[in-house]
C-alpha atoms as a PDB file:
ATOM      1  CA  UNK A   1       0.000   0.000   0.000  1.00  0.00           C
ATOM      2  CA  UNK A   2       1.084   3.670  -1.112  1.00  0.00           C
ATOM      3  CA  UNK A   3       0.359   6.586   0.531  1.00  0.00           C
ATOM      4  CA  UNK A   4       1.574  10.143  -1.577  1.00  0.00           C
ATOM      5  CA  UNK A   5       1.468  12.519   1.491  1.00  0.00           C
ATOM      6  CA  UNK A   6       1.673  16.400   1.021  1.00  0.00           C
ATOM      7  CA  UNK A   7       0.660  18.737   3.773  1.00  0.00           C
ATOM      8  CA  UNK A   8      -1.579  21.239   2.942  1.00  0.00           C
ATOM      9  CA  UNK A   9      -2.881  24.799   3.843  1.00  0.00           C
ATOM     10  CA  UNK A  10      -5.984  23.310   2.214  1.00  0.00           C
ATOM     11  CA  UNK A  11      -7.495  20.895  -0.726  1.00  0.00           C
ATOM     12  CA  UNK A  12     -10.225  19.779  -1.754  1.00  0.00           C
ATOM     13  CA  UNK A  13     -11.887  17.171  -4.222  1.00  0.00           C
ATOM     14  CA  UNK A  14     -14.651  17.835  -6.916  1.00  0.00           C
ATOM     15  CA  UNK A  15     -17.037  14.938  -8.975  1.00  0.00           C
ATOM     16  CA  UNK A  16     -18.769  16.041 -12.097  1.00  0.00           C
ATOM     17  CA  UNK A  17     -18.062  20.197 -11.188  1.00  0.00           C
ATOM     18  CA  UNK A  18     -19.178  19.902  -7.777  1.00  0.00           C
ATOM     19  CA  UNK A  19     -17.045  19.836  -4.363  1.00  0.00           C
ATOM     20  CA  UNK A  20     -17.548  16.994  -2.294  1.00  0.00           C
ATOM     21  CA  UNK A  21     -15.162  16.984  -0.085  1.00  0.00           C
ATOM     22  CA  UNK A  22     -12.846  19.982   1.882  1.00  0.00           C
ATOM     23  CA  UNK A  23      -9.765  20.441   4.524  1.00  0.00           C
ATOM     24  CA  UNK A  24      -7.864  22.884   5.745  1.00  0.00           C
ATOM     25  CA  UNK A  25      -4.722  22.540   7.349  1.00  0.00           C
ATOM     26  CA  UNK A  26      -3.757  18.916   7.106  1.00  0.00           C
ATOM     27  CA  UNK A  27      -2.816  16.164   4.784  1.00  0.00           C
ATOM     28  CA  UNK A  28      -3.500  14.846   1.449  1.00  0.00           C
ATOM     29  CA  UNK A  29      -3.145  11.552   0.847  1.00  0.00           C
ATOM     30  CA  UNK A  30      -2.917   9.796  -2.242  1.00  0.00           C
ATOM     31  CA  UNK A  31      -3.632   6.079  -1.761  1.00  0.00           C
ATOM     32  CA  UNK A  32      -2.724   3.412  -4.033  1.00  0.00           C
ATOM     33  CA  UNK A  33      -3.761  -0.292  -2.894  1.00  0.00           C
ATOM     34  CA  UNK A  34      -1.564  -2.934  -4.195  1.00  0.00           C
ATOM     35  CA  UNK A  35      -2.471  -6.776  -4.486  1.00  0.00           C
ATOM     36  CA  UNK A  36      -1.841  -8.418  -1.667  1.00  0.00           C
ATOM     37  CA  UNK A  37      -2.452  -5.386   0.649  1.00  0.00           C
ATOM     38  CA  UNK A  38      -4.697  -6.239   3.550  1.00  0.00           C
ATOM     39  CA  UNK A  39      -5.949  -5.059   6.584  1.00  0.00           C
ATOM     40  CA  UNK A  40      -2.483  -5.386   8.007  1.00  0.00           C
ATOM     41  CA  UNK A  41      -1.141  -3.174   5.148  1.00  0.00           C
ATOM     42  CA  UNK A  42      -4.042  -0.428   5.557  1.00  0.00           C
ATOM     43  CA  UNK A  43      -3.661  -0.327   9.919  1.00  0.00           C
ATOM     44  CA  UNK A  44       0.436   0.217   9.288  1.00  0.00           C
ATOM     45  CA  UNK A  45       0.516   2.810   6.559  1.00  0.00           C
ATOM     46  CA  UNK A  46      -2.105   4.643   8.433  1.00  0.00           C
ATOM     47  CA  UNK A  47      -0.192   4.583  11.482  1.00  0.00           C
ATOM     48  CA  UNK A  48       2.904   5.912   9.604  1.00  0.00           C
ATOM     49  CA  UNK A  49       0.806   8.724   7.997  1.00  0.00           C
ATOM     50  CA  UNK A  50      -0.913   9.937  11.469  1.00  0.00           C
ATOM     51  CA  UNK A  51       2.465   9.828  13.091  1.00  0.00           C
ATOM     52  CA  UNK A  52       4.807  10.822  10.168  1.00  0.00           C
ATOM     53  CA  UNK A  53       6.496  14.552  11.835  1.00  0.00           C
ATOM     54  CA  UNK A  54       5.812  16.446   8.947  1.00  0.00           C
ATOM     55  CA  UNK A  55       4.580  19.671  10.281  1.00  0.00           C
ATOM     56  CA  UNK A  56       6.591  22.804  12.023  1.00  0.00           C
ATOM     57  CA  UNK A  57       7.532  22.984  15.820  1.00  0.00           C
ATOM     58  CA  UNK A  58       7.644  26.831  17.249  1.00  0.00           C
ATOM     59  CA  UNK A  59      11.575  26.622  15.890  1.00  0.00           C
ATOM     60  CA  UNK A  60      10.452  26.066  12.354  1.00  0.00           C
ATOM     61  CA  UNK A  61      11.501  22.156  12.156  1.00  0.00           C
ATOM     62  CA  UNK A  62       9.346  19.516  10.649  1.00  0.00           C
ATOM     63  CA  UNK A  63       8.760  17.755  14.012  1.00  0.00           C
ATOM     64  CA  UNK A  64       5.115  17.570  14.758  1.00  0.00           C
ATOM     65  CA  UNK A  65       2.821  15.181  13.361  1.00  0.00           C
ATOM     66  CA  UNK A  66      -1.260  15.820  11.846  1.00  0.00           C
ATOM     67  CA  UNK A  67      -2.093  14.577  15.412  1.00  0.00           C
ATOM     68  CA  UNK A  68       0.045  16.788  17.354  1.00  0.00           C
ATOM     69  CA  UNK A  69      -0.474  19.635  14.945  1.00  0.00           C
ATOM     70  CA  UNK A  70      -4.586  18.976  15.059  1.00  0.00           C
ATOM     71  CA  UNK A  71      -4.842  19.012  11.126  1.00  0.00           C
ATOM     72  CA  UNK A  72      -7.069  17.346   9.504  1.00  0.00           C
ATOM     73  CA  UNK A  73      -6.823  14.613   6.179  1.00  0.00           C
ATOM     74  CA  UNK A  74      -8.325  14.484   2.621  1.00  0.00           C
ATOM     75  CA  UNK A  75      -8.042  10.865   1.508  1.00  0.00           C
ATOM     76  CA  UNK A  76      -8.187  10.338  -1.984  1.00  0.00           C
ATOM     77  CA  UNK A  77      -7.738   6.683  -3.992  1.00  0.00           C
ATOM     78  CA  UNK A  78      -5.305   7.164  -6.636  1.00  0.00           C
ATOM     79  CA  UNK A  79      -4.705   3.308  -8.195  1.00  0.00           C
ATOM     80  CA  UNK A  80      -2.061   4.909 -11.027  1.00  0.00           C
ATOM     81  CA  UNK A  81       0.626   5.021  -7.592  1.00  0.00           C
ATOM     82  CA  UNK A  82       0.578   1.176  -8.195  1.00  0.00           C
ATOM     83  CA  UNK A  83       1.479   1.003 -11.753  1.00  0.00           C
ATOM     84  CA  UNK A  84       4.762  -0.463 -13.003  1.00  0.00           C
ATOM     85  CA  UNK A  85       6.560   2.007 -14.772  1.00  0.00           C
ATOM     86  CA  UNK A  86       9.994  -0.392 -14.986  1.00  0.00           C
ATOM     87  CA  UNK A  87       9.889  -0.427 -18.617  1.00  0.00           C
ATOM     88  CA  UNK A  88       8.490   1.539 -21.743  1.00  0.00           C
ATOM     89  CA  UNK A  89       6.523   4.409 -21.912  1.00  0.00           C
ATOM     90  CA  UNK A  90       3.250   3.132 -20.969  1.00  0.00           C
ATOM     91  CA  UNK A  91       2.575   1.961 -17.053  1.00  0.00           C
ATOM     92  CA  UNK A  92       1.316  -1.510 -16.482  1.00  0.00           C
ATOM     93  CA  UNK A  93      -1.304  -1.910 -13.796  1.00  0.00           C
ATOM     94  CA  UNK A  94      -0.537  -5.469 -12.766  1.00  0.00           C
ATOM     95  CA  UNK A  95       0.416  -4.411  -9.411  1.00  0.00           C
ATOM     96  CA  UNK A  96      -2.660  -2.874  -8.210  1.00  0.00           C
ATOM     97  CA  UNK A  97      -5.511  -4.736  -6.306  1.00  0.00           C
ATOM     98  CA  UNK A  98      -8.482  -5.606  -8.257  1.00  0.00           C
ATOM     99  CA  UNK A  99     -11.043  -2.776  -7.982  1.00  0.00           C
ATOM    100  CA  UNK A 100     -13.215  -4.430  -5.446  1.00  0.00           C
ATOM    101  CA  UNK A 101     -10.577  -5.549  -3.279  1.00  0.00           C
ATOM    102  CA  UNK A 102      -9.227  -2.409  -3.398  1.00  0.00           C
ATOM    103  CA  UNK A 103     -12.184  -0.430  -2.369  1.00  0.00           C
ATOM    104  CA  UNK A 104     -12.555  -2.323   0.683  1.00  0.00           C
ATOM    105  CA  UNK A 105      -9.581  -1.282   1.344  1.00  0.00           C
ATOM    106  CA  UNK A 106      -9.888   1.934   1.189  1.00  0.00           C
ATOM    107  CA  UNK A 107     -13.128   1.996   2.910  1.00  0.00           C
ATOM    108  CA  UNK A 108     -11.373   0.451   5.628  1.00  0.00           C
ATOM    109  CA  UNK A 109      -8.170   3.128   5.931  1.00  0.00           C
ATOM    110  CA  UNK A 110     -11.260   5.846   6.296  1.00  0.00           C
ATOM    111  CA  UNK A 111     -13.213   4.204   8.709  1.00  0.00           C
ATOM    112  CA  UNK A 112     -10.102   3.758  11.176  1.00  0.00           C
ATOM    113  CA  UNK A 113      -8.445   7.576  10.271  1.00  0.00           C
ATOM    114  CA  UNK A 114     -12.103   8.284  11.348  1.00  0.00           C
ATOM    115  CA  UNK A 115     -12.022   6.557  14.485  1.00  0.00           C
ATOM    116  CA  UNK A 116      -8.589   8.251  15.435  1.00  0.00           C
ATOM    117  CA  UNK A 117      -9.056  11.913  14.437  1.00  0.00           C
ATOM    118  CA  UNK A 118     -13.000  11.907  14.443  1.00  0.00           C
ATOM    119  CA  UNK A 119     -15.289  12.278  11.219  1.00  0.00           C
ATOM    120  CA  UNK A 120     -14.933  16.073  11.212  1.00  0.00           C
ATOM    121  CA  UNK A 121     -11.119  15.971  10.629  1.00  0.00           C
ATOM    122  CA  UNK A 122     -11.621  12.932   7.309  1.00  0.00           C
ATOM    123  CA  UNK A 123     -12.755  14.115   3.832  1.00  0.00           C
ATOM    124  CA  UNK A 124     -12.471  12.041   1.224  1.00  0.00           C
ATOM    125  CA  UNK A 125     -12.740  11.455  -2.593  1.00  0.00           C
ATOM    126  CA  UNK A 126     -15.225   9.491  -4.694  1.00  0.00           C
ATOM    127  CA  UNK A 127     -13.790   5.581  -5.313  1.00  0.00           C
ATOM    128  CA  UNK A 128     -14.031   4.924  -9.090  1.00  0.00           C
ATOM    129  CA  UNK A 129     -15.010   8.573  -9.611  1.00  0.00           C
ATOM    130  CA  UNK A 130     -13.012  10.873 -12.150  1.00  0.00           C
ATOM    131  CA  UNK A 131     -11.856  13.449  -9.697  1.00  0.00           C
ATOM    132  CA  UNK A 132     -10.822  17.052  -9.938  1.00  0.00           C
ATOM    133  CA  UNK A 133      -8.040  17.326  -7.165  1.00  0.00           C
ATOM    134  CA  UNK A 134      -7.116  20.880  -5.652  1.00  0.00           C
ATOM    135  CA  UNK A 135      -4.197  21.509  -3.147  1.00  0.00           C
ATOM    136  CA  UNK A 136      -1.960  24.532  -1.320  1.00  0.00           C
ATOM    137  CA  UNK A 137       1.325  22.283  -0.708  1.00  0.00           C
ATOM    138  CA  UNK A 138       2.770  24.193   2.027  1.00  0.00           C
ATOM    139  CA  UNK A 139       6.378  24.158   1.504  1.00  0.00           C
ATOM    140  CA  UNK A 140       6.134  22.728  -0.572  1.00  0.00           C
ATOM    141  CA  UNK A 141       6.339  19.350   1.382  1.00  0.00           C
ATOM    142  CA  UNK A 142       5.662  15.759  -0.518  1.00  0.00           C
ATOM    143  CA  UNK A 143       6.540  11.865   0.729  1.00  0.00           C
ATOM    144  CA  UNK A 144       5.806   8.753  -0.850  1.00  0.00           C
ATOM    145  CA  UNK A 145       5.079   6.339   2.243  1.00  0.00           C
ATOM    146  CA  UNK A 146       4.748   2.895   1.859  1.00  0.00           C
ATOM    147  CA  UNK A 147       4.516  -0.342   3.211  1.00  0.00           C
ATOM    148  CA  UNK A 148       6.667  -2.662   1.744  1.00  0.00           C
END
C-alpha cells in the first residue's frame, strides 16, 4: 500500500463540477492499494501517515505530526501510484488490487483515520469517480510512504 502525502494549507476534491469533499490545514493523501495489501497493510501505513512529523515545531523544524499539529486529512484513492513504470513508456497496472478488493480497502483506511481523528477531521474522494483534485502544498512538502 502507497500513501503520496503532502501537507496542505488546504485541498479539496470535486465529482462532475461539484465539491464533495474539503480540509484545511492537514494532509493529502494519495492512496494506491496494491495486491496483496490487507488489513495489516491499511492499519500500518495509516499509522505511519498519522504519526509521520511532517509539520513545524515553534523553531520552524518539521517535528510535529497531523495529530500533534490537530490538522485534519483528505483521503483520496489514486490506483495509477501502483502502476509499473519499470519499462516503456506506458505503465502496467498489474500491481494494483483488483477494484473491489481495493475499495474495501480503502473503505477500511477511512473508517479507522475516522475513528482516530474523528469524522470532522476525514474528507475524502469518490472511489471509481473521475476526480478534480485541488491543493496549497505548504512548503512545498511531498513523501511517498509505503509499506513494503
Amino acid at each position: 500500500m502507497k500513501g503520496l502525502v503532502q501537507r496542505v494549507l488546504n485541498a479539496s476534491v470535486e465529482v462532475d463540477g461539484r465539491e464533495i469533499s474539503r480540509i484545511d490545514t492537514g494532509i493529502l493523501v494519495l492512496l494506491g492499494v496494491e495486491r496483496g495489501d490487507g488489513q495489516n497493510e491499511t492499519q500500518q501505513l495509516l499509522r505511519k501517515i498519522l504519526t509521520y512529523r511532517i509539520f513545524p515545531d515553534e523553531a520552524g523544524r518539521m517535528n510535529l505530526s497531523v495529530l500533534d499539529a490537530g490538522g485534519a486529512l483528505l483521503v483520496v484513492p489514486q490506483f495509477t501510484l501502483a502502476a509499473d513504470t519499470s519499462s516503456g513508456t506506458r505503465p502496467g497496472f498489474s500491481c494494483a488490487a483488483a477494484p473491489d478488493l481495493a475499495e474495501i480497502q480503502y473503505a477500511s483506511f477511512l473508517d479507522l483515520a475516522r475513528a482516530e481523528l474523528g469524522a470532522a477531521r476525514v474528507g475524502e474522494g469518490l472511489f471509481g469517480a473521475d476526480m478534480k483534485v485541488s491543493l496549497i502544498n505548504d512548503g512545498p512538502v511531498t513523501f511517498m510512504l509505503s509499506t513494503r
